[in-house]
C-alpha atoms as a PDB file:
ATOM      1  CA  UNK A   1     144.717 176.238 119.983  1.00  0.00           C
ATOM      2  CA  UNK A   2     141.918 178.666 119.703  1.00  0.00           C
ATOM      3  CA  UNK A   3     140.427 177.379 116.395  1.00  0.00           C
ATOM      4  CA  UNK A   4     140.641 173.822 118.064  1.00  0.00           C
ATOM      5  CA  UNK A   5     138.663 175.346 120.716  1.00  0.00           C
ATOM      6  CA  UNK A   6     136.076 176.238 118.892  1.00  0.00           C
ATOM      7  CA  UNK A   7     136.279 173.538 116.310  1.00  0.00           C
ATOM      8  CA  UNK A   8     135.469 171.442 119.214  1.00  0.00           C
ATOM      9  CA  UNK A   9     132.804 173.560 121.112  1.00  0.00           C
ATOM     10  CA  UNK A  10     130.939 173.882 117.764  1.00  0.00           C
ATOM     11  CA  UNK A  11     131.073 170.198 117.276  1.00  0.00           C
ATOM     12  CA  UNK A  12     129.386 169.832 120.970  1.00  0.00           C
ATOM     13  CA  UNK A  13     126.690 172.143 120.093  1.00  0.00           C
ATOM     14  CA  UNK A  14     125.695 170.180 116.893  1.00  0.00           C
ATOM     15  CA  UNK A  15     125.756 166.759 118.521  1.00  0.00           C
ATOM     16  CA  UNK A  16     123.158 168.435 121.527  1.00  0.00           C
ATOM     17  CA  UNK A  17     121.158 169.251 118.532  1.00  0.00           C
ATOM     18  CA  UNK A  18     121.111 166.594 116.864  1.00  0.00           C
ATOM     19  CA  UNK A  19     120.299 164.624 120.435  1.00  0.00           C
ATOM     20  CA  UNK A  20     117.615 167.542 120.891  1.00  0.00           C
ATOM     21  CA  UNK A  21     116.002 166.935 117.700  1.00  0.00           C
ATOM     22  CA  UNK A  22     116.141 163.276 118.417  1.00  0.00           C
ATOM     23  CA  UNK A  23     114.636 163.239 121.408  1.00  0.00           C
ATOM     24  CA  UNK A  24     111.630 165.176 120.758  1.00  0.00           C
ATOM     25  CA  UNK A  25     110.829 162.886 117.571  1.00  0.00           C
ATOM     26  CA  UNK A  26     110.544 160.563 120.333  1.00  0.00           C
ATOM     27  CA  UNK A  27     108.560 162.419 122.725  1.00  0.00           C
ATOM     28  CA  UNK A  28     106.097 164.832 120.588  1.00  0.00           C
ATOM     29  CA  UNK A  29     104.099 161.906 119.536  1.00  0.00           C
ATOM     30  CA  UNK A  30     103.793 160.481 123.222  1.00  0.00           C
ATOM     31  CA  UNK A  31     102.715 163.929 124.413  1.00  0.00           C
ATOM     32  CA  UNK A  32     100.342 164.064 121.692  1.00  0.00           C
ATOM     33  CA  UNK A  33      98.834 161.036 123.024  1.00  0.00           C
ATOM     34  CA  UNK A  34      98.469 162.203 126.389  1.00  0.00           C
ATOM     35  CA  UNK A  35      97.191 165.038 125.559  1.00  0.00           C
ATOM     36  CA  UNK A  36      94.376 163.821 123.349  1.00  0.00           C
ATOM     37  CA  UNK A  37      93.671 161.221 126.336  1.00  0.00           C
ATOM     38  CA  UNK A  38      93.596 163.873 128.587  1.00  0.00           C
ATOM     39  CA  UNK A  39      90.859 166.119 125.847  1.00  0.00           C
ATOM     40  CA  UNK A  40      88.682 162.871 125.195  1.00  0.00           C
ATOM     41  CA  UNK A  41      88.139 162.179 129.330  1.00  0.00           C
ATOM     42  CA  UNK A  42      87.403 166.058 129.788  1.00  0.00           C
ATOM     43  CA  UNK A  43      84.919 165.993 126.764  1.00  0.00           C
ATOM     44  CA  UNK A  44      83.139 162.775 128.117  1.00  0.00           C
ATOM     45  CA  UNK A  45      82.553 164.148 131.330  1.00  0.00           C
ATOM     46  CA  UNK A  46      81.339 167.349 129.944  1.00  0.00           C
ATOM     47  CA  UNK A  47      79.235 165.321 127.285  1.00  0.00           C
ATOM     48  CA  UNK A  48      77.519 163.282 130.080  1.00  0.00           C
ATOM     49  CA  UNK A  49      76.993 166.348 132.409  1.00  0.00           C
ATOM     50  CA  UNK A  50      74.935 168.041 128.960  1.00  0.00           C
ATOM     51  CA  UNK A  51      72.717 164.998 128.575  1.00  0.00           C
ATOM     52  CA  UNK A  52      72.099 165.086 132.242  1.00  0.00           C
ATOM     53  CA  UNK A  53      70.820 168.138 132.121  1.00  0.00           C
ATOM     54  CA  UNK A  54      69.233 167.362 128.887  1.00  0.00           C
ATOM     55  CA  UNK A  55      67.399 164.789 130.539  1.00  0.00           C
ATOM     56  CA  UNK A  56      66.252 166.857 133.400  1.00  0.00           C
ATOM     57  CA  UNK A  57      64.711 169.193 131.229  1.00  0.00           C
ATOM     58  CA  UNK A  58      62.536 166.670 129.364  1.00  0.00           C
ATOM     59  CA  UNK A  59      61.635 165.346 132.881  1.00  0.00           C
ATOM     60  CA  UNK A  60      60.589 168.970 133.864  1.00  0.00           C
ATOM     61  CA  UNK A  61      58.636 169.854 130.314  1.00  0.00           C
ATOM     62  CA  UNK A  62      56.982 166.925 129.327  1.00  0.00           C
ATOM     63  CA  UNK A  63      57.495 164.615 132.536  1.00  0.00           C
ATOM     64  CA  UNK A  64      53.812 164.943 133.381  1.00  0.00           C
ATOM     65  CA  UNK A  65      52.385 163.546 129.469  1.00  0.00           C
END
C-alpha cells in the first residue's frame, strides 16, 4: 500500500508540473507585454519632461536673438 502511496503522490506532483509549466507558457508572454507597456508610458513621459526642459533652455539662451 505504501508504494501505491507514493506511486500516486509522485504522479500528483508531475501533473502540478506539468500544469505549472503550462500555465506560465501562457502567462510569461502576457506579463511581458505589460511590462513593456508599462516601460514605453514611463519612457514617454520622461522623454517629454527632457524636451521640456530642453525647450526651456533654448528659450532662456537664445530666446532674446
Amino acid at each position: 500500500m505504501h508504494v501505491v502511496w507514493s506511486l500516486q503522490a509522485y504522479d500528483e506532483a508531475r501533473k502540478r508540473l506539468q500544469k505549472d509549466a503550462e500555465d506560465r507558457q501562457l502567462v510569461v508572454p502576457e506579463l511581458r507585454k505589460q511590462s513593456r507597456r508599462d516601460y514605453l508610458r514611463k519612457r514617454h513621459t520622461e522623454k517629454l519632461q527632457d524636451l521640456e526642459m530642453e525647450i526651456d533652455d533654448e528659450l532662456y539662451y537664445f530666446g532674446g536673438e
